[in-house]
Protein backbone atom coordinates (compact mmCIF):
# COMPACT_ATOMS: atom_id res chain seq x y z
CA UNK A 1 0.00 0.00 0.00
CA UNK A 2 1.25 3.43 -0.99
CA UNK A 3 1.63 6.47 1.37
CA UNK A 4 -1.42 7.99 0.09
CA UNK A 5 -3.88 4.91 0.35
CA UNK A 6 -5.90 3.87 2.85
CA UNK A 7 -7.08 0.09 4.37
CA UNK A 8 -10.89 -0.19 3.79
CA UNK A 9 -12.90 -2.67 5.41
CA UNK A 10 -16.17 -4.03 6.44
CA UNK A 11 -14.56 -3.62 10.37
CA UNK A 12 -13.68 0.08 9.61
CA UNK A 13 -16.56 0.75 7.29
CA UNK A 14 -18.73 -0.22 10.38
CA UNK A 15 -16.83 1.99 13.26
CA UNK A 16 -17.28 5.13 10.92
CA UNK A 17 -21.09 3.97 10.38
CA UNK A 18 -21.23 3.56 14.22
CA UNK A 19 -19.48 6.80 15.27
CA UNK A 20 -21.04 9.14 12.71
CA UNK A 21 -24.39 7.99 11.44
CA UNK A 22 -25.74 5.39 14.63
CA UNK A 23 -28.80 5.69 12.91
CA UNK A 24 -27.98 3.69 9.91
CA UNK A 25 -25.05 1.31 11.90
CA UNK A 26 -27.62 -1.70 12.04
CA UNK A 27 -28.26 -2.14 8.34
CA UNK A 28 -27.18 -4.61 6.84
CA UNK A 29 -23.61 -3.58 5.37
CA UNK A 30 -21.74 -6.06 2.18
CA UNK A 31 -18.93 -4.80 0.31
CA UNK A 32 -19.79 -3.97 -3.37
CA UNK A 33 -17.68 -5.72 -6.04
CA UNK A 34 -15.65 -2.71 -8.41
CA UNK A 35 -12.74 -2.83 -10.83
CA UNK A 36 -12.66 1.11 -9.84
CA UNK A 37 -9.73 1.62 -7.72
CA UNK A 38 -10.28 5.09 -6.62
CA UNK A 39 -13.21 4.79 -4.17
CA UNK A 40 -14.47 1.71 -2.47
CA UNK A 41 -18.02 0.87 -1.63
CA UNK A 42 -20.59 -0.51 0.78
CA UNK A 43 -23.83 -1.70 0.14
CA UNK A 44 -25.98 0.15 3.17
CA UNK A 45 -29.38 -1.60 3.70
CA UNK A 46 -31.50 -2.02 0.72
CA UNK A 47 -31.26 2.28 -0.31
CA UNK A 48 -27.96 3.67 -0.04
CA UNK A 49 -24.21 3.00 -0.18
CA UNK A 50 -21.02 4.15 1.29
CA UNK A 51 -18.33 5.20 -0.60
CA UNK A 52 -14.73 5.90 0.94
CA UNK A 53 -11.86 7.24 -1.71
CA UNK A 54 -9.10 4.55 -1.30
CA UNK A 55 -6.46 7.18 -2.11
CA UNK A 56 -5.63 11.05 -1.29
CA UNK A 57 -6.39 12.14 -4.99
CA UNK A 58 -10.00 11.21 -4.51
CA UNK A 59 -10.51 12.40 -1.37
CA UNK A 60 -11.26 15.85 -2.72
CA UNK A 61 -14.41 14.59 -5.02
CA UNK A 62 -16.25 14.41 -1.76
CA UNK A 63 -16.77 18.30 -0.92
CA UNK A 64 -17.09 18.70 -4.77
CA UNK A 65 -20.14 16.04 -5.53
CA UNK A 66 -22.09 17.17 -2.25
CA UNK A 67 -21.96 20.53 -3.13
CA UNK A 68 -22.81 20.10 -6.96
CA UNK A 69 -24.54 17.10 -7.60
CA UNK A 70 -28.07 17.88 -5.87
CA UNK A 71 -27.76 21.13 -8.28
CA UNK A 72 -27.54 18.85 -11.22
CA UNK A 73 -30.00 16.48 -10.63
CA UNK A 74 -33.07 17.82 -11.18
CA UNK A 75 -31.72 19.00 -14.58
CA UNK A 76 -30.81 15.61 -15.51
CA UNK A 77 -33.00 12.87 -17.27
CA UNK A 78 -31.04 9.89 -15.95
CA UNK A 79 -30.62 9.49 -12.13
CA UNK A 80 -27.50 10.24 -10.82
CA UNK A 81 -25.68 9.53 -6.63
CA UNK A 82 -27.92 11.69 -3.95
CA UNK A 83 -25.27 12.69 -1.61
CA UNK A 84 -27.23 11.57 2.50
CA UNK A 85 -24.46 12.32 4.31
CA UNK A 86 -20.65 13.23 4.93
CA UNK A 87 -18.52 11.59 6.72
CA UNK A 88 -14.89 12.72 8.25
CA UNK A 89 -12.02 11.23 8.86
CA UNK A 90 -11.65 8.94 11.60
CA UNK A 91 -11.05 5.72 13.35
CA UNK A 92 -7.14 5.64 11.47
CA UNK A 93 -9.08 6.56 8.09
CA UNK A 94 -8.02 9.79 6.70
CA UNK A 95 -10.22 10.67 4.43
CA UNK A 96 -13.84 12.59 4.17
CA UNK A 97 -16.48 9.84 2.44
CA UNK A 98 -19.45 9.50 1.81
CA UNK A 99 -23.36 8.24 2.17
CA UNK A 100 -25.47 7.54 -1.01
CA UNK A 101 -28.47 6.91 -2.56
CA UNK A 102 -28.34 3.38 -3.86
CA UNK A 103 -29.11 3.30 -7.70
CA UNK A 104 -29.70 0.07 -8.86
CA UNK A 105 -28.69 -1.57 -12.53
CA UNK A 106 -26.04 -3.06 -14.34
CA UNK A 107 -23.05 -1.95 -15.76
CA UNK A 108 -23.27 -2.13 -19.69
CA UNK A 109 -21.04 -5.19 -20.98
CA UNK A 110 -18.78 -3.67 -23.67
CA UNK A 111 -19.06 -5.53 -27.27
CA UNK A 112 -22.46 -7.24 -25.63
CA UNK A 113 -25.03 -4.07 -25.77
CA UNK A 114 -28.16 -5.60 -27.22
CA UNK A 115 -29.94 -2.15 -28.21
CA UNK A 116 -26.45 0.41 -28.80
CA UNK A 117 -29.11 2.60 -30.93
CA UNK A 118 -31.47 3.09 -27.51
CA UNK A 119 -28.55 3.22 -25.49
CA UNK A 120 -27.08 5.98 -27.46
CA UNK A 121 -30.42 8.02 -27.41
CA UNK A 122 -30.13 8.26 -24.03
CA UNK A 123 -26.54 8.83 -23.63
CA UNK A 124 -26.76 11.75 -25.85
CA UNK A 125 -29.97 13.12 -23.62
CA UNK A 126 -27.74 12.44 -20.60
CA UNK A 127 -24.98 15.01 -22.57
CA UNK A 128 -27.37 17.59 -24.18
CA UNK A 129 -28.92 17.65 -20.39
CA UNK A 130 -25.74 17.97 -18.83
CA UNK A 131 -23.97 20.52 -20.76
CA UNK A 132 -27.04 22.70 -21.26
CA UNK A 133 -26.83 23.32 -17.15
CA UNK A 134 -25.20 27.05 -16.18
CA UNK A 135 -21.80 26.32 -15.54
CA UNK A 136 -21.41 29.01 -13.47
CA UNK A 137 -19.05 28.89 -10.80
CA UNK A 138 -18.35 25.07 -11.58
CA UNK A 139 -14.51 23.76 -10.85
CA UNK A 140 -12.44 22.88 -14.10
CA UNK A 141 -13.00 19.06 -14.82
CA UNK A 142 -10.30 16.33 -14.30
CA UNK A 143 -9.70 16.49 -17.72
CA UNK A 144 -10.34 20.12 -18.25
CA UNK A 145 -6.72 20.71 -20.31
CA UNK A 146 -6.46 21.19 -23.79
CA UNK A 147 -5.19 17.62 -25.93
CA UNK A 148 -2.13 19.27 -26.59
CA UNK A 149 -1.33 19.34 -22.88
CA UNK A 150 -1.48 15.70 -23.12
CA UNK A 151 0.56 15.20 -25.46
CA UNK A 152 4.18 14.08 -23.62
CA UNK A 153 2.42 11.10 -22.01
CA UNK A 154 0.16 10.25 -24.49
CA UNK A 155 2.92 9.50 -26.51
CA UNK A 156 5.29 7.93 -23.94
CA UNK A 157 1.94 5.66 -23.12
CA UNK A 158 1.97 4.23 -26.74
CA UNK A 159 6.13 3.93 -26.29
CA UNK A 160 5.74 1.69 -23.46
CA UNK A 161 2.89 -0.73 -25.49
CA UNK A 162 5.42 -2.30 -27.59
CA UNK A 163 3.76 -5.30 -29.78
CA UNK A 164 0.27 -4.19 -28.11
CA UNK A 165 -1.06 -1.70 -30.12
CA UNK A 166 -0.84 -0.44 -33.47
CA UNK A 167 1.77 2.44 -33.17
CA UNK A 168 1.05 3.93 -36.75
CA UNK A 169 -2.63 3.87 -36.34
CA UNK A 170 -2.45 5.26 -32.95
CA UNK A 171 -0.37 7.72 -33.82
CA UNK A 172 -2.14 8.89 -36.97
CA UNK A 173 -5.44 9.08 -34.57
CA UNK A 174 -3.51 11.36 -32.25
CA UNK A 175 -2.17 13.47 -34.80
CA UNK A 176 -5.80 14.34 -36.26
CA UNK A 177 -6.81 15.33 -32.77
CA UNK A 178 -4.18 17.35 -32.57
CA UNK A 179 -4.41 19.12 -36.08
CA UNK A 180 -8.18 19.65 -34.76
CA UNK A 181 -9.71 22.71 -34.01
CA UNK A 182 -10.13 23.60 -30.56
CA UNK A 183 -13.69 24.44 -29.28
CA UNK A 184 -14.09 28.30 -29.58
CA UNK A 185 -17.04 28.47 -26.94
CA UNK A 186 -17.28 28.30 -23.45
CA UNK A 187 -16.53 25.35 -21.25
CA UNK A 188 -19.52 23.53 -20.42
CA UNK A 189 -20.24 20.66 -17.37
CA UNK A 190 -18.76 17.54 -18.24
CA UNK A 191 -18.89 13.72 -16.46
CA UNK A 192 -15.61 13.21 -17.94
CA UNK A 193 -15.19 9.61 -17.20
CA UNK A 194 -18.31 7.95 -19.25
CA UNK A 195 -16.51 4.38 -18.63
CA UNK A 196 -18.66 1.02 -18.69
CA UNK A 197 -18.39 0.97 -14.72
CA UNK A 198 -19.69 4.53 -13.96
CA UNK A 199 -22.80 3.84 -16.09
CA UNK A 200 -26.12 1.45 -15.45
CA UNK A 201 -28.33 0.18 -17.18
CA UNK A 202 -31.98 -1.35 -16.89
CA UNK A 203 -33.17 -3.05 -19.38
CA UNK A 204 -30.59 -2.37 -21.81
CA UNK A 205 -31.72 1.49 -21.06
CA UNK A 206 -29.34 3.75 -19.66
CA UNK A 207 -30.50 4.01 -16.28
CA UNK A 208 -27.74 5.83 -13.77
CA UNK A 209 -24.89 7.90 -14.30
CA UNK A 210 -22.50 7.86 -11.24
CA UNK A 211 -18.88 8.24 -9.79
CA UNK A 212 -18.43 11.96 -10.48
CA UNK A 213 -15.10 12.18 -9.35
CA UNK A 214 -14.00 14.00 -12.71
CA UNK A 215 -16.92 16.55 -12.35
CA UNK A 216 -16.17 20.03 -13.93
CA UNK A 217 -16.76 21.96 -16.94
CA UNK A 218 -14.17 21.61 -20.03
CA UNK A 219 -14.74 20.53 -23.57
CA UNK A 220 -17.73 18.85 -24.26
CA UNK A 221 -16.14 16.15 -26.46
CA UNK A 222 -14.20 14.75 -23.60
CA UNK A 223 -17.58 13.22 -23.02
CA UNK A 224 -17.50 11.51 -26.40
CA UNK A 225 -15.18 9.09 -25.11
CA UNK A 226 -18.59 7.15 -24.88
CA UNK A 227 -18.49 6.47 -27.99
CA UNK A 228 -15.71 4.20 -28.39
CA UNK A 229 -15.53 2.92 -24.09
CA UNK A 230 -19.02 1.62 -24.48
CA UNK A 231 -20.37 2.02 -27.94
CA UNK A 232 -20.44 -0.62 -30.71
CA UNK A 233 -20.23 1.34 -34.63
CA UNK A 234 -23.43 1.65 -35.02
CA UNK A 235 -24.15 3.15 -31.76
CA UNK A 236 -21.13 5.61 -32.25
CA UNK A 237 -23.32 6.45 -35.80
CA UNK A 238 -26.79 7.51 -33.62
CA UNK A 239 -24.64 8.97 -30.86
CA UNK A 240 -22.60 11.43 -32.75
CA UNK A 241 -25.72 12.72 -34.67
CA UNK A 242 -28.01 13.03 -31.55
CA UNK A 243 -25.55 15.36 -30.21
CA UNK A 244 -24.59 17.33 -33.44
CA UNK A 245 -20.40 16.56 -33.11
CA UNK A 246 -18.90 18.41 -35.89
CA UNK A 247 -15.83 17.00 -37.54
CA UNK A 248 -13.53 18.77 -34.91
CA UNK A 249 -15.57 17.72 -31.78
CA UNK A 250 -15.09 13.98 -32.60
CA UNK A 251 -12.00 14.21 -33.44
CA UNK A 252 -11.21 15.57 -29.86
CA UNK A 253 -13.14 12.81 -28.66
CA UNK A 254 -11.35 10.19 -30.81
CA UNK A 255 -7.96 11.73 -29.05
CA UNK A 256 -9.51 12.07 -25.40
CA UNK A 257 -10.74 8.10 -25.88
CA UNK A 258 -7.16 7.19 -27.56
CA UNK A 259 -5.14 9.12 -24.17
CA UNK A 260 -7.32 7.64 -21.94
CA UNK A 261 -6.96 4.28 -22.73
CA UNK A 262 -3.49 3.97 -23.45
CA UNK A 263 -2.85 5.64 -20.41
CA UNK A 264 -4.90 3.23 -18.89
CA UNK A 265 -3.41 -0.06 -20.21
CA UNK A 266 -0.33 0.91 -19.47
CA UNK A 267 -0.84 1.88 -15.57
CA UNK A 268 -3.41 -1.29 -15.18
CA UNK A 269 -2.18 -3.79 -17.28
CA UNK A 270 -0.47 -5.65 -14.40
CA UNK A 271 -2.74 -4.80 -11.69
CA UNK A 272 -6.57 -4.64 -13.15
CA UNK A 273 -7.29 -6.64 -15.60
CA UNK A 274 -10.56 -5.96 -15.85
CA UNK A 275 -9.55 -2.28 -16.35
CA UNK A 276 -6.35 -3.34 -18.66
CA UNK A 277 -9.66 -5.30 -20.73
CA UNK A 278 -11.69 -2.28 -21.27
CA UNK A 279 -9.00 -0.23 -22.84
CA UNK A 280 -7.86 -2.66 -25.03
CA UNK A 281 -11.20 -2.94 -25.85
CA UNK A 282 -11.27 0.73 -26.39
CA UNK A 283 -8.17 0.60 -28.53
CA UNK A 284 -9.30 -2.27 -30.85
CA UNK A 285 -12.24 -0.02 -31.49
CA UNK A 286 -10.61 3.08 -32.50
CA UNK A 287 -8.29 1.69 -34.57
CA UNK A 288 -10.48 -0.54 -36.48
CA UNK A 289 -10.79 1.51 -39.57
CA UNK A 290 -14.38 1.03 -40.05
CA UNK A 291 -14.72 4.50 -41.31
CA UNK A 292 -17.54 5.17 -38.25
CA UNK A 293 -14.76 7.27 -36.86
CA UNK A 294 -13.37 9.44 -39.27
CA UNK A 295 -13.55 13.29 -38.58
């Protein structure tokens, strides 16, 4: 365990229950199963969840998603995390966490969507919702920098994939992102990390949108990276014109979905595989050369 992470168990989970929140310390409490490895969570009783950030750079999502996402919510067509209460740090856990509303579904099996079409309607309602909210006073997202900033590591990320991925293609993706024009309005609210595992689904129907760790406002085509994480073609096809991306926008989104992953693979590769599996997933999708993703 690194300096900056923190043990997490059901012992601990149920001392912070205890001391803070006595009133919910006799529900039933099981560890939820996650290939996230930012935030760890608790099943609370049949309604609501607890969520502790396993590491120091999540800790300061907590402050941000009570204060923002009850403002969101009602703006939104697809339910989203309820913050119920805040914990602090205690009991030799450093960290503020958190109390949720339980929202119940599954997480979307990449390459296995029965209805992408449906799913993609309501992804792009979830956007247009989202970035239509005032994004006044909102922090700068996560991933709030322009491509170019992440340009260094992209690169170094595709040097240290020897034999993995397709360095041409990769690199010809990049470069169009690159030569893209950046977006000339102003930054809107963004998830920022629309990943199989923060989404759920009922139904095949997009039913939840949670973890909003990367919560900001930036470039709306950091969002795109839908398209490709969970998306099959022809879901990218109804996607991209339900929200109107321009040439420019998706390519920005092609580049924010190509940096992501490879950044990915590379850290998780050894330690998630579940994670490592998306973004090759990701990868194999981008660079298919369907002609679905051409700017």
């Amino acid at each position: 365990m690194h300096a900056d992470e923190a043990a997490i168990d059901l012992s601990l989970v149920r001392r912070l229950l205890g001391a803070q929140f006595p009133q919910w310390a006799d529900r039933p409490l099981a560890r939820v199963d996650s290939a996230g490895t930012s935030n760890a969570m608790y099943r609370l009783g049949a309604d609501m969840v607890v969520r502790l950030p396993r590491v120091a750079g999540a800790a300061g999502d907590v402050a941000k998603e009570h204060r923002w996402l009850p403002r969101l919510a009602p703006a939104l067509p697809t339910a989203v995390p309820l913050p119920l209460g805040k914990g602090e740090p205690a009991a030799g856990y450093p960290f503020p966490w958190s109390v949720y509303s339980w929202l119940a579904g599954e997480n979307p099996v990449v390459g296995r969507i029965a209805e992408p079409g449906l799913l993609a309607e309501d992804l792009a309602a979830f956007l247009a919702a989202l970035h239509g909210v005032d994004p006044a006073g909102g922090p700068p997202s996560y991933r709030s920098e322009p491509l170019v900033a992440r340009d260094a590591a992209t690169r170094d990320a595709l040097g240290a994939l020897p034999g993995e991925v397709d360095a041409g293609a990769a690199t010809a993706v990049w470069q169009a992102a690159l030569r893209a024009p950046e977006r000339s309005g102003p930054a809107v609210w963004i998830h920022a990390d629309l990943q199989p595992g923060n989404l759920l689904t009922t139904g095949g129907r997009l039913g939840a949108v949670i973890d909003f760790g990367c919560l900001g406002v930036g470039d709306p085509a950091v969002d795109l990276i839908v398209a490709w994480y969970v998306l099959p073609a022809a879901g990218r096809r109804v996607l991209r014109a339900a929200v109107a991306a321009d040439d420019a926008a998706w390519a920005r989104g092609r580049g924010w979905a190509l940096s992501v992953a490879l950044m990915e693979l590379r850290y998780y590769r050894d330690t998630n595989p579940r994670m490592a599996a998306i973004a090759r997933h990701v990868l194999r999708e981008l660079l298919a050369g369907d002609g679905v993703d051409a700017g």
